[in-house]
Every structure is written in structure tokens, then in C-alpha cells.
Protein backbone atom coordinates (compact mmCIF):
# COMPACT_ATOMS: atom_id res chain seq x y z
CA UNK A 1 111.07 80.80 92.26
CA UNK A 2 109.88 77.76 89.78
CA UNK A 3 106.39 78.17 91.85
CA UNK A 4 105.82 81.18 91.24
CA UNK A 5 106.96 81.24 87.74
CA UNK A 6 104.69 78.27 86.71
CA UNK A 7 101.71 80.47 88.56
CA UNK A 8 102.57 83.48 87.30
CA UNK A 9 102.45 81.58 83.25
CA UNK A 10 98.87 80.52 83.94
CA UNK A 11 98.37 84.04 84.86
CA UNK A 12 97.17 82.67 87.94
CA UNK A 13 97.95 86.38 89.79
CA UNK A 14 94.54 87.07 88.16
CA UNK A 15 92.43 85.97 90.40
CA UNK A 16 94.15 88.75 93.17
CA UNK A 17 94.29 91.38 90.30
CA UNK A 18 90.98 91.21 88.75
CA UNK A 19 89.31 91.76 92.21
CA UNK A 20 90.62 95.20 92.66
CA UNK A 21 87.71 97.20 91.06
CA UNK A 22 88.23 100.99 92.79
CA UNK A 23 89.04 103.99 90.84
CA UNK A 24 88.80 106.38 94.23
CA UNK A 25 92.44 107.47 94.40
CA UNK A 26 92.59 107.17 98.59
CA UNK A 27 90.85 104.36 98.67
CA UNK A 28 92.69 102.49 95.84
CA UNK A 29 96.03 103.36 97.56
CA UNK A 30 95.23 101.54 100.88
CA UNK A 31 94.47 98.42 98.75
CA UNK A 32 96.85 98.39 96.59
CA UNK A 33 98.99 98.97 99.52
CA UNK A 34 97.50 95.93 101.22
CA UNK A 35 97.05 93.88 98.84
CA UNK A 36 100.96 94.11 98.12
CA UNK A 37 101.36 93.81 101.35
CA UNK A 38 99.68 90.46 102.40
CA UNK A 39 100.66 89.18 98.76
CA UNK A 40 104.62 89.54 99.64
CA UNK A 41 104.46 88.07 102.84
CA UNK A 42 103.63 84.42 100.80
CA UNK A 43 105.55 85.82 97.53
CA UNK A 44 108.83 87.63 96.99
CA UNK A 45 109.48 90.87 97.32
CA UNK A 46 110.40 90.98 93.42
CA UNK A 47 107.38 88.93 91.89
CA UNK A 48 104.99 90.78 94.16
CA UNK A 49 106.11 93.74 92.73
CA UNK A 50 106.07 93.18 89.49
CA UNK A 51 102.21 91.76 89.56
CA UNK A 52 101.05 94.68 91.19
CA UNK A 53 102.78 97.21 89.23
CA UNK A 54 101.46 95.97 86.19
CA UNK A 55 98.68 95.80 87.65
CA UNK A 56 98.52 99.42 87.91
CA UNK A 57 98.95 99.91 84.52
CA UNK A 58 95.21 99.19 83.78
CA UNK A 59 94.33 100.57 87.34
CA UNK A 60 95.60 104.76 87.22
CA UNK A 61 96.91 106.42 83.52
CA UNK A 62 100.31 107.70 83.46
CA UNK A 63 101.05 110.21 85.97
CA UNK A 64 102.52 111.38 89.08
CA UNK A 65 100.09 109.78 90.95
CA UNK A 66 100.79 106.26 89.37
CA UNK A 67 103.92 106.64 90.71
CA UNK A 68 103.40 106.94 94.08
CA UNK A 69 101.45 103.61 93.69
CA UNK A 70 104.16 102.52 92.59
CA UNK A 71 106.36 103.83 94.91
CA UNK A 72 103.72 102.34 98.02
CA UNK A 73 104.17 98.69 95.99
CA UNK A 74 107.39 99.00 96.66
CA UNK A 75 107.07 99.92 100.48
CA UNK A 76 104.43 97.46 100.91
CA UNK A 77 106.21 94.24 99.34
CA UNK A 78 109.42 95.27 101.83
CA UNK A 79 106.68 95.75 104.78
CA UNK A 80 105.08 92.43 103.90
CA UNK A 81 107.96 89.96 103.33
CA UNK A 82 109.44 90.87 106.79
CA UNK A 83 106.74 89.23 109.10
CA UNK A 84 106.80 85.74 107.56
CA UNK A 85 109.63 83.35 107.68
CA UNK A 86 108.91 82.79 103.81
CA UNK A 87 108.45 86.32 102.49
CA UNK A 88 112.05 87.56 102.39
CA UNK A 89 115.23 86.14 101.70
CA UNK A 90 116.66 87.76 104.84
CA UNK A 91 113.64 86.62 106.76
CA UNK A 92 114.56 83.24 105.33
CA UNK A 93 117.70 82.70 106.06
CA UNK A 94 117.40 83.41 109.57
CA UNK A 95 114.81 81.41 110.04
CA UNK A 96 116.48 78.25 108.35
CA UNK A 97 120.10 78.54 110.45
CA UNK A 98 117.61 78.89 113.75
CA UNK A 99 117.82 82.85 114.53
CA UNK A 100 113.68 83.06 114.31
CA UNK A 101 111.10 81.07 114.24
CA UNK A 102 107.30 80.99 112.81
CA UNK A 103 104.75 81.32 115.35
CA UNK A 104 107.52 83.79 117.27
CA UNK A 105 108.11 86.12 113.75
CA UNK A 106 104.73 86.48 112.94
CA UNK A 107 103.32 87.35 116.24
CA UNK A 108 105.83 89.63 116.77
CA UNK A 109 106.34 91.69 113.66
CA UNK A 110 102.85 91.40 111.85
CA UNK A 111 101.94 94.75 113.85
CA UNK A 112 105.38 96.47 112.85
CA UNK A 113 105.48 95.77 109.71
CA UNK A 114 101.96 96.97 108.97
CA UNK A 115 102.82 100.58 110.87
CA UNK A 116 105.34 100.56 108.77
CA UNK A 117 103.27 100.79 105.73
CA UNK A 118 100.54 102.04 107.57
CA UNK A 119 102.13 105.39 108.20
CA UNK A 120 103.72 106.03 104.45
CA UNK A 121 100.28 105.26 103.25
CA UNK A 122 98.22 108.00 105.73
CA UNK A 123 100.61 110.27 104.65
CA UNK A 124 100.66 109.99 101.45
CA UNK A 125 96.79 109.97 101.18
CA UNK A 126 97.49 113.89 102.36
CA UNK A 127 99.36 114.91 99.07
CA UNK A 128 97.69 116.55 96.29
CA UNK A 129 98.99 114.01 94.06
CA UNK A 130 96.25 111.49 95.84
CA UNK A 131 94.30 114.30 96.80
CA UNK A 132 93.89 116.68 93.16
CA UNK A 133 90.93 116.82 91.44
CA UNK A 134 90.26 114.57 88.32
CA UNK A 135 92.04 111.59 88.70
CA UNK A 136 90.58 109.64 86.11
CA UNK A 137 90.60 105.58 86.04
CA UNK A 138 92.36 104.44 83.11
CA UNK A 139 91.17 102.48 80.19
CA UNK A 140 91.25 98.71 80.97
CA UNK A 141 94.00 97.47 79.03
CA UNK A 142 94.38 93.92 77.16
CA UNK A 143 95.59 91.26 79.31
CA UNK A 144 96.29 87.36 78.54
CA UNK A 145 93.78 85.03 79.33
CA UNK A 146 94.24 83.18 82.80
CA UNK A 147 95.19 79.68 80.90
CA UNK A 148 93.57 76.21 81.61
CA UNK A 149 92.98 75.16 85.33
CA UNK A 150 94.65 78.78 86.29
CA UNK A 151 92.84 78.37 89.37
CA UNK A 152 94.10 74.90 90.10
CA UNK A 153 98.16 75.85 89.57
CA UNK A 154 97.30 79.30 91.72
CA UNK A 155 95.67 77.20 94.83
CA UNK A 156 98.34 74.43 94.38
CA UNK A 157 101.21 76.78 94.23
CA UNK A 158 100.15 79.04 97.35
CA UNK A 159 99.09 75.91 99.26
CA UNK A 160 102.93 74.56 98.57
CA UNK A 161 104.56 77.65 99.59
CA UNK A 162 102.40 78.04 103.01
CA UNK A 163 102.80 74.06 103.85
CA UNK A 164 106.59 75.05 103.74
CA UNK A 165 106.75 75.39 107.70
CA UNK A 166 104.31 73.26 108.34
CA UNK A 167 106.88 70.82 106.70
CA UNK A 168 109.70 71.75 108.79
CA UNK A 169 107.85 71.84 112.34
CA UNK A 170 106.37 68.32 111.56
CA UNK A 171 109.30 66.67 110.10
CA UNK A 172 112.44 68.46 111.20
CA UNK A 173 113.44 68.49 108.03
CA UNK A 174 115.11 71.21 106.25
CA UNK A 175 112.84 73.53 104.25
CA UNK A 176 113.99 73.14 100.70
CA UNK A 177 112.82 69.73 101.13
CA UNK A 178 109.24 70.94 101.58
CA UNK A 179 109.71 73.38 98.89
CA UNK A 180 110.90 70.32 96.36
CA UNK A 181 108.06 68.16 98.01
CA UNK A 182 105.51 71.70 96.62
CA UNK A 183 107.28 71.90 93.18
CA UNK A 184 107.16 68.00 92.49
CA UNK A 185 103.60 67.92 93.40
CA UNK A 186 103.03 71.45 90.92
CA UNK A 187 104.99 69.38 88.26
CA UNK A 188 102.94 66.35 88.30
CA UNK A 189 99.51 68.34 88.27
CA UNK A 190 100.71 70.65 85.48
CA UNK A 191 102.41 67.96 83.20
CA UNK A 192 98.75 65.79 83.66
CA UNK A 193 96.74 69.08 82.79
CA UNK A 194 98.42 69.96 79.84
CA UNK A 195 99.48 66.47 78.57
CA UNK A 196 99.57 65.80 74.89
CA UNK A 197 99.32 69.93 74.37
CA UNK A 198 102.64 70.90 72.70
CA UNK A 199 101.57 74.45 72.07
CA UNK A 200 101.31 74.63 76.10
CA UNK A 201 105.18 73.79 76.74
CA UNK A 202 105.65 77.01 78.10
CA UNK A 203 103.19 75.95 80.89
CA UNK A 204 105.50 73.12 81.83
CA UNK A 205 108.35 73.18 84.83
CA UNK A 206 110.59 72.36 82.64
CA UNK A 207 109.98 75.57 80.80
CA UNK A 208 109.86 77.48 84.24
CA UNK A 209 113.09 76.09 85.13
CA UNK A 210 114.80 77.69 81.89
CA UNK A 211 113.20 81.17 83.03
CA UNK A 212 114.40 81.19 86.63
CA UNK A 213 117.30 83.53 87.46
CA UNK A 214 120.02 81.21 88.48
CA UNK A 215 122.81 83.78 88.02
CA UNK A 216 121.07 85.30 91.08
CA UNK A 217 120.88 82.46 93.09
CA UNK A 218 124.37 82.11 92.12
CA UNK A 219 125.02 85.80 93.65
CA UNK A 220 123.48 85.10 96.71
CA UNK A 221 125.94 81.52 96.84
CA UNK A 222 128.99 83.87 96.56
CA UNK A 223 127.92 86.46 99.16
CA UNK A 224 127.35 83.43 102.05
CA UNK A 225 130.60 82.07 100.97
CA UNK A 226 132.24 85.10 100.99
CA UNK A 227 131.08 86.67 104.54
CA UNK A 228 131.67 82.61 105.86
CA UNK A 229 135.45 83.21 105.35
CA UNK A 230 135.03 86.37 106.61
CA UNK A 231 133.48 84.09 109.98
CA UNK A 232 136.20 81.93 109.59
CA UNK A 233 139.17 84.15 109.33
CA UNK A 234 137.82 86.00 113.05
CA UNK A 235 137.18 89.02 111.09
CA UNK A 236 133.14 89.19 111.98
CA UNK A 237 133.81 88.49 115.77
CA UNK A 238 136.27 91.74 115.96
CA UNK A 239 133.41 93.85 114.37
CA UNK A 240 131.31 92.36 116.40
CA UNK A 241 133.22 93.10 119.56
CA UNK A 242 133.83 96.51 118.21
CA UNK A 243 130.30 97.29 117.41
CA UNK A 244 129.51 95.80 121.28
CA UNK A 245 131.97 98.63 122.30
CA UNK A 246 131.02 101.49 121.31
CA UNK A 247 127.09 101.25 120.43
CA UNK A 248 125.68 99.23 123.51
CA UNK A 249 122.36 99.28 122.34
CA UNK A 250 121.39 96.20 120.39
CA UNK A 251 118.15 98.19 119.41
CA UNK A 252 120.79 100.89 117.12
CA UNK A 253 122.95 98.14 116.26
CA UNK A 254 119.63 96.69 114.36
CA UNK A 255 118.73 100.54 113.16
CA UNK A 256 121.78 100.86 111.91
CA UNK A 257 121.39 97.64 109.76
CA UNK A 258 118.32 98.62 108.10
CA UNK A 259 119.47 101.97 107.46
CA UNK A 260 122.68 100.68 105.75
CA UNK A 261 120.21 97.96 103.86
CA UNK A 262 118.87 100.90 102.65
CA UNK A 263 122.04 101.29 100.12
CA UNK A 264 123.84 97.79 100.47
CA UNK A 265 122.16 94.89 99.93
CA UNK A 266 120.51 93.24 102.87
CA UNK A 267 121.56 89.65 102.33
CA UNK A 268 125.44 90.04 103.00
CA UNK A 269 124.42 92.78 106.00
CA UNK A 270 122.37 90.05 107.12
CA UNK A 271 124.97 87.19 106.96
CA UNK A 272 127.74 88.89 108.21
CA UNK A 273 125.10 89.77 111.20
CA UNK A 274 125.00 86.19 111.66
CA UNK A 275 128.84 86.03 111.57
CA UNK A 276 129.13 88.47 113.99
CA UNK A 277 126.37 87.09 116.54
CA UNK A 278 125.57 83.55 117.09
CA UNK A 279 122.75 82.09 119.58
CA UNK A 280 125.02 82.18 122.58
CA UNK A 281 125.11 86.10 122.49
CA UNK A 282 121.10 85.93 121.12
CA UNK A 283 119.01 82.92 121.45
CA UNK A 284 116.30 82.36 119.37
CA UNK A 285 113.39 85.21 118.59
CA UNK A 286 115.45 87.32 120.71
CA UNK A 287 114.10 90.81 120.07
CA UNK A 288 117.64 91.28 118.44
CA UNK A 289 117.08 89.01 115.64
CA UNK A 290 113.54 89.96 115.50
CA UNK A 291 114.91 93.49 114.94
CA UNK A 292 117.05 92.49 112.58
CA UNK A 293 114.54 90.80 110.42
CA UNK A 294 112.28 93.29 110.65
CA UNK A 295 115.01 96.41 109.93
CA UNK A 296 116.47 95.04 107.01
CA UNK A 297 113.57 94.13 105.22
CA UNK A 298 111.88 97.60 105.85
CA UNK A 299 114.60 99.61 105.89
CA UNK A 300 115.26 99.05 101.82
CA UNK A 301 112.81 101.23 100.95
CA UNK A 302 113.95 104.36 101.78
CA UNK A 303 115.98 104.50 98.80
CA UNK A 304 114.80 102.68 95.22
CA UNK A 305 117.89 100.96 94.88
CA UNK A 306 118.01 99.68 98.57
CA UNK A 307 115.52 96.60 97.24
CA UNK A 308 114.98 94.64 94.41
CA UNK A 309 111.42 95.72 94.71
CA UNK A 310 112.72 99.07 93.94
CA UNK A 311 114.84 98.86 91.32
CA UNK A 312 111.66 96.57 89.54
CA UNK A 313 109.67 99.34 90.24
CA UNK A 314 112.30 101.71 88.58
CA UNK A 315 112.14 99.92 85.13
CA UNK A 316 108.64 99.24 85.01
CA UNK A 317 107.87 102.81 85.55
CA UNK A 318 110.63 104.75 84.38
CA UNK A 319 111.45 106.66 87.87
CA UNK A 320 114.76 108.10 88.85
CA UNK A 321 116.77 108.16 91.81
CA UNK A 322 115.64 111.64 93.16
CA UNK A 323 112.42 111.45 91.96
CA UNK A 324 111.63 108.59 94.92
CA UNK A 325 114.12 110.54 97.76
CA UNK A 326 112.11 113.66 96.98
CA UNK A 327 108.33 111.88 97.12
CA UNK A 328 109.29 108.86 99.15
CA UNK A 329 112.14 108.74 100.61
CA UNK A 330 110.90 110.43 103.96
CA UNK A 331 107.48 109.29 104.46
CA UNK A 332 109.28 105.83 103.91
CA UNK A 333 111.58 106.64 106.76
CA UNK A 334 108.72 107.64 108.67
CA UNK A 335 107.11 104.64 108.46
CA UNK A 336 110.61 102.70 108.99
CA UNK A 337 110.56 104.52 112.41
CA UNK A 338 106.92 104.11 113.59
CA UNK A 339 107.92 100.29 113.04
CA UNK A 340 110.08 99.81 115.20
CA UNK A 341 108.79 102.07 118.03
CA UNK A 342 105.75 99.57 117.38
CA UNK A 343 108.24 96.57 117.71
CA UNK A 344 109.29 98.22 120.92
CA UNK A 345 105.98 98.94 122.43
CA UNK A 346 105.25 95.69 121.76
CA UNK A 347 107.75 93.35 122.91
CA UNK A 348 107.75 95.60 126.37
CA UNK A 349 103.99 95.77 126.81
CA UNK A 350 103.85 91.91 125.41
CA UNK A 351 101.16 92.89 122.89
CA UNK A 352 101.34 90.83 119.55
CA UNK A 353 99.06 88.88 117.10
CA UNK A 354 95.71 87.15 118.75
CA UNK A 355 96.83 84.54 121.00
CA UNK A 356 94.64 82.28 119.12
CA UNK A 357 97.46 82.03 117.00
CA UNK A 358 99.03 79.77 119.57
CA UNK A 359 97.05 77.41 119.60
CA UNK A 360 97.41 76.37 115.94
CA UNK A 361 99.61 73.18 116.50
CA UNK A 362 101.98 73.01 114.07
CA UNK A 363 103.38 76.45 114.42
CA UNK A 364 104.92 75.31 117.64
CA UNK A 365 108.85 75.09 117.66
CA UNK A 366 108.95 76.22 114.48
């Protein structure tokens, strides 16, 4: 979060943002929808939503069709972050306690995950929102100035996030430690670049580290602790063993997750997934954990609370509940579906990313 922060102050996003130059309503959708897309799957779902959908501000004027690029943001961050062991939190966390790993995750999900947006998007390019006459581009508005060596802080701060795996497949170490190694490596460039500049304080990690949301990090803290007790107490294992019961499939029992995401919030469905399974009933890039990952960081966006992507997008833009489940809702579903009958395909048929992937060294036993 610091990384990105200190980026995101040297308006570093820029350099992705000033690049998209299309007014041509289909056409701009499928970027923006991409561009979210591959931008999440380094980024957040949150940040990458918030760059985008301001973004659109200078992009499209105020109307129903801003929305809906808006509203494919929003699919496209969820879509993105679920392929890389670094794009979502849920993604994240089960590839730090060993559930997934990289070279596995991306091979097998990078085609899911982009049906899943893939399909929202070609239908959406059939509405007349996309499709009505005059949509205009809208006047460029005034943004701040990338600051001093914006490019620098934007290459350094990407480069620290990828080299996070790479880290942890050459080391064995435990990824936060690559992720401090990143930030103390940001912190040195940034205090030499702006040295002696008071009025650039702001640019500083120190500064970043006042603006982080710690009492969200804090949230997620209280959810692990809370479902561990839950693993403690025996409580997971019965649902488990009930769940095992009556819905034999671990393909529904993954549905089921991301639908649910869709209204609770993935991390404790997640966790308490973890509870419930460990790597003697699934080992390692099973294609139930692969499921998993995928599901609850798709499934979110059928409703704009079910991600914090969403509920950005629904103060940025000023969009209600029903107006997404009436516009959204269903071509998000659609797309939520198509994914994993892609996942399926897939993993049967053994199709997944070039195998050229494979040969990049340090991705092994990630």
C-alpha cells in the first residue's frame, strides 16, 4: 500500500493514463477494460480503480454511458487481480500459506479471468448506451503535474512489486520481506530525489505511511484471527465435513464461494476456506484452490458492494445499488460463468498460458 501511495503522489499513474487517447465509445470500453485489467493484476483492486475512474472523468462527460465504464472498471480490476499471486488479497493469501503458486496461478487462470471480462465487455458493447448516437468526448480536464523523476518512482515501484515472487522463489523467504526489501529501496531513491525540498514532504514515505489505511489492515488482522479460532475450536472442519456431504462437487463448493463473495466479503470466505480444507484434502494448485482464487475474486462483482472496487466506484460516481443489478449485475454474472467453464475446459483439455512461460526460471516452485 506505501508503494503505491508514494507512486500514485508523483502522479506516476500518468504515464498509463495519458496514453489512452480514444473517444470511440466501443473501442474505448475494451481499453479501458484492459487496461484495468492488466493494471490490477500488479495493483489492487481498490487503487486500480480509483486511477481509472478518474481517469474517466476527462475521458466520457457525465452520463449513463460513463457509468458503465465505470461499472466495466470495476469488473475488470476483480477479473485482473485474480490471475496473479499479487493482485488480490485473496489471491495473496493463498499463495503465501502454500494453497497456489506463481507459475501454476497464472497459467491457469490468465485465460479465465480474461473471459470473464471478456464476455461483460462484448455484451455491453451491444447496448445503446455504448451504441447511441453522439457520444461526445469530454473536455480534458486539469490534472496535477506528474512531479519530479515521476517516471523513476513509477518504474521503481512496479519493478518492486513484480520482484515480489521472484524474491520468494529465490530466497524462500516470506514475501513481506521482499515487499520491505521494494519499499526500503523506494524510500532511499525518493528521500535522495527530493532532498533538501521541504515543500516536497508529501513526496516522502514517511508522508505515505501517515496516508495508508491501517484501520483496514487492522480489519483484515481481526477477520484471520477470528475464523483461526473458529479452526481451532473444530468448528471449520464440521462445515467442512458437512459441505463434503451434501454438495460433492468441489467445482459448486467453489461457485458457491464466489457467489456468496458476491455479498460477504471474500477475505473471511476465503480464510475460513482454508480452515475448512488444508493440503491433505487439496495439495497445491489443485484445481480446487485454483477455483477458489479465481471465484472469489470474480465473483464480487456481481453486486457493487461485493468488492471494494465497487463500493470506490459507488462514491466516485454517485451510483446506487439497483442502478448496477439492473445494468450490470447480469452481464457480470455472465461473464462470472463463462470463467469458469473456461477454467474447466482448460484444466481438462490442459490448455493454459504459452508454455514458454515455463521456462522462465525463477517462476519454478513458486
Amino acid at each position: 500500500m506505501t508503494i503505491v501511495e508514494i507512486v500514485d503522489a508523483h502522479q506516476g499513474f500518468k504515464l498509463v493514463t495519458d496514453n489512452i487517447t480514444t473517444r470511440k465509445p466501443k473501442t474505448l470500453l475494451w481499453v479501458v477494460g484492459f487496461v484495468t485489467f492488466f493494471l490490477s493484476s500488479i495493483l489492487d483492486n481498490l487503487t486500480s480503480t480509483i486511477v481509472m475512474v478518474s481517469l474517466l472523468r476527462k475521458l466520457a462527460p457525465p452520463s449513463e454511458y460513463r457509468k458503465l465504464l465505470g461499472a466495466v472498471v470495476v469488473i475488470a480490476a476483480n477479473a485482473g487481480g485474480a490471475w496473479t499471486p499479487i493482485g488480490d488479497v485473496t489471491t495473496t493469501m493463498l499463495w503465501i500459506h502454500g494453497q497456489i503458486s506463481t507459475l501454476s496461478t497464472m497459467k491457469g487462470l490468465f485465460l479465465p479471468s480474461a473471459v470473464s471480462l471478456a464476455v461483460p465487455l462484448a455484451l455491453l458493447s451491444l447496448t445503446s448506451e455504448v451504441n447511441g448516437k453522439g457520444q461526445n468526448s469530454a473536455d480534458v480536464l486539469a490534472s496535477e503535474q506528474m512531479a519530479p523523476r515521476g517516471q523513476l518512482v513509477f518504474s521503481v515501484g512496479l519493478g518492486a512489486l513484480v520482484f515480489v515472487p521472484v524474491f520468494k522463489a529465490l530466497t524462500g523467504l516470506p514475501p513481506y520481506m521482499g515487499m520491505l526489501l521494494g519499499l526500503g529501496v523506494l524510500w532511499i531513491i525518493t528521500d535522495a530525489i527530493h532532498y533538501g525540498e521541504s515543500e516536497r514532504q508529501r513526496l516522502k514515505v514517511p508522508q505515505a505511511l501517515s496516508r495508508i489505511d491501517t484501520q483496514g489492515a487492522l480489519f483484515f488482522l481481526g477477520i484471520l484471527l477470528s475464523v483461526s479460532s473458529l479452526e481451532a475450536a473444530g468448528i471449520l472442519r464440521e462445515l467442512a465435513n458437512y459441505l463434503d456431504a451434501h454438495i460433492p462437487s468441489t467445482e459448486l463448493i467453489a461457485s458457491t464461494i464466489g457467489v456468496v463473495s458476491a455479498i460477504i466479503d471474500n477475505v473471511p470466505l476465503v480464510a475460513a476456506t482454508m480452515g475448512m480444507y488444508d493440503l491433505s484434502s487439496f495439495p497445491q494448485d489443485s484445481e480446487f484452490w485454483q477455483l477458489v482464487a479465481f471465484c472469489a475474486g470474480t465473483g464480487g462483482s456481481m453486486l457493487v458492494i461485493g468488492s471494494a472496487a465497487g463500493v470506490a466506484f459507488m462514491g466516485m460516481e454517485k451510483v446506487d445499488f439497483f442502478w448496477y443489478m439492473k445494468k450490470v449485475s447480469g452481464f457480470a454474472f455472465a461473464g462470472y460463468a463463462a470463467g469458469i467453464a473456461a477454467y474447466l475446459a482448460t484444466h481438462n483439455l490442459n490448455i493454459s498460458l504459452p508454455t514458454a512461460l515455463a521456462q522462465v526460471p525463477f517462476l519454478h516452485g513458486s
